[in-house]
Protein backbone atom coordinates (compact mmCIF):
# COMPACT_ATOMS: atom_id res chain seq x y z
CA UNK A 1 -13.29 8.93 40.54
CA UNK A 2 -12.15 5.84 38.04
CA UNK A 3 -10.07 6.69 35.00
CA UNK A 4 -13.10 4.83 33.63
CA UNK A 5 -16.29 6.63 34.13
CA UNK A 6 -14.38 10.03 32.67
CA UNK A 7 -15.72 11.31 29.62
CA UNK A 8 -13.00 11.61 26.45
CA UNK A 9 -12.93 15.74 25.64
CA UNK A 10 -10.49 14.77 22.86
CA UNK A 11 -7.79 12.39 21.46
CA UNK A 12 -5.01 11.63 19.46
CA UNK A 13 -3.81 8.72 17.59
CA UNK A 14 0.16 8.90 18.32
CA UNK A 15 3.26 6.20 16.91
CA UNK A 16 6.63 5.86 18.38
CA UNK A 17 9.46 3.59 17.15
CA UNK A 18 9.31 0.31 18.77
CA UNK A 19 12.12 -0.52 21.18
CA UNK A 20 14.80 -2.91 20.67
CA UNK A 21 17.37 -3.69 17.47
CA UNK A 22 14.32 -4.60 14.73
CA UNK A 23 12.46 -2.26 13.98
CA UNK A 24 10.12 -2.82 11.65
CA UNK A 25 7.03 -0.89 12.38
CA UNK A 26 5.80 2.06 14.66
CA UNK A 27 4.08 0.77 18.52
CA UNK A 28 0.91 2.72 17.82
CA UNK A 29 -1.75 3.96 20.52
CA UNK A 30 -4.46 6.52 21.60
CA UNK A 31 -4.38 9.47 23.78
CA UNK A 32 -7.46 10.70 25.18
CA UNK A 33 -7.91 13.94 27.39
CA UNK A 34 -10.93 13.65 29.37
CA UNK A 35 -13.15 15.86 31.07
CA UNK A 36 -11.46 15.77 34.35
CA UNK A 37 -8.66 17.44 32.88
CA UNK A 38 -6.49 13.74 32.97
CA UNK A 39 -4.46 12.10 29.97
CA UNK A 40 -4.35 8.71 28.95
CA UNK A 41 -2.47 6.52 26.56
CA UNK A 42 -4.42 3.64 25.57
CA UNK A 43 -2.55 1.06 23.70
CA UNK A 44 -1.51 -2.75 23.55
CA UNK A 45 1.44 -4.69 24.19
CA UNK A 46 2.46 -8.25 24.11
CA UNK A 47 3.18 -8.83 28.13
CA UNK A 48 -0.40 -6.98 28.92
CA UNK A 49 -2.44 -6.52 25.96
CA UNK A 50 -4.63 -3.33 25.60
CA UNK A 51 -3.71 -1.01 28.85
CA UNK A 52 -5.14 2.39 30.07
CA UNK A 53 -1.25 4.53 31.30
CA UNK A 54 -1.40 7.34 33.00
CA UNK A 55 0.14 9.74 29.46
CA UNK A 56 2.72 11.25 31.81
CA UNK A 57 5.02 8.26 31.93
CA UNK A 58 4.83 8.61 27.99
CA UNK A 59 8.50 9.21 26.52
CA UNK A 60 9.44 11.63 24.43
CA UNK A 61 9.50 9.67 21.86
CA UNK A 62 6.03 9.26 20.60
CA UNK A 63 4.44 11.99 17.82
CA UNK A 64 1.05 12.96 17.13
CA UNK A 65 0.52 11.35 13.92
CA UNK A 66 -3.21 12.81 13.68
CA UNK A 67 -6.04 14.32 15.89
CA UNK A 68 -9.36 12.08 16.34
CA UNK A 69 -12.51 13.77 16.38
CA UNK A 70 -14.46 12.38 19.06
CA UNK A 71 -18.28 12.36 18.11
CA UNK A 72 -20.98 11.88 21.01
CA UNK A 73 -20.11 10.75 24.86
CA UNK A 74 -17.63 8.98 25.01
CA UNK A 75 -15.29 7.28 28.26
CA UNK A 76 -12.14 6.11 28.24
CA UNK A 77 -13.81 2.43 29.46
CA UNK A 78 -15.90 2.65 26.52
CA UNK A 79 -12.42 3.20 24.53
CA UNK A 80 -10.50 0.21 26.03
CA UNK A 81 -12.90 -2.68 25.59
CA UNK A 82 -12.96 -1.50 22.00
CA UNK A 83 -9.11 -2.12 21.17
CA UNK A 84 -9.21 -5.17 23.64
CA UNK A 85 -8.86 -8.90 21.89
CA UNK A 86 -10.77 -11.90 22.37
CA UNK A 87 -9.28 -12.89 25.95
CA UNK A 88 -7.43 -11.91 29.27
CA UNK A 89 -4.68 -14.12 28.68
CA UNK A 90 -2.48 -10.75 27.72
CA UNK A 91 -0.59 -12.70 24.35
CA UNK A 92 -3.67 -13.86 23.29
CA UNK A 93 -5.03 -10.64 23.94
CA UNK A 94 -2.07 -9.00 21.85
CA UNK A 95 -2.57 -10.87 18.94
CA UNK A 96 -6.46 -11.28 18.97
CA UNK A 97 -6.44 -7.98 18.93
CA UNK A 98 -4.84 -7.49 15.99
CA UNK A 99 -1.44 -5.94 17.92
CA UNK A 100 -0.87 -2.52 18.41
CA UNK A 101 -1.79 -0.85 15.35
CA UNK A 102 -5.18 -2.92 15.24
CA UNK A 103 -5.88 -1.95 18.82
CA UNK A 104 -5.50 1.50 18.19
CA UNK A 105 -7.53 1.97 15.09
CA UNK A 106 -10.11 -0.19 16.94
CA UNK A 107 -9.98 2.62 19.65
CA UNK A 108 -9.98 5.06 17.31
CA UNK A 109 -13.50 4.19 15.72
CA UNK A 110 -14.73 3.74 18.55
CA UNK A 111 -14.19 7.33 19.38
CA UNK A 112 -15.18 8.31 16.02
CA UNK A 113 -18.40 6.70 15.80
């Protein structure tokens, strides 16, 4: 069965600092445990745009920053679209988006609502 047709149990909006010498703000994302017992981290970067990981190639570096209460059915496709930007080309995507922190919030309501 796809990632995409499994239905979000729960989910967590986590940060982590963001890699490299400057850093200015968290890399924000989503983690959503679904219903087939599999967790995902949803979240957006500037080579890809929004992505759907597998949560166990997660470092240890990211924190729970607060739980989302996921209201009605909800799948983790439903959940990526959301906190997607305005095109495929991935940069575009990024920044369309609204980066990581907009991507996330965007998957976040999405959940919530």
């Amino acid at each position: 069965m796809s990632y995409k047709t499994e239905q979000v149990v729960s989910a967590s909006y986590v940060t982590r600092p963001k890699e490299g010498f400057m850093h200015i703000a968290d890399h924000h994302g989503v983690v959503v445990k679904t219903n087939q017992g599999n967790n995902y981290l949803i979240h957006s970067v500037p080579s890809s745009g929004v992505v759907v990981t597998d949560a166990k190639y997660m470092t240890g570096n990211w924190r729970v920053d607060h739980p989302i209460n996921v209201r009605g059915a909800k799948t983790v496709h439903g959940a990526h679209p959301s906190a997607s930007g305005r095109s495929l080309n991935p940069m575009v995507n990024y920044v369309t988006s609204g980066s990581c922190i907009m991507s996330a919030k965007n998957a976040e309501n999405y959940l919530l609502n």
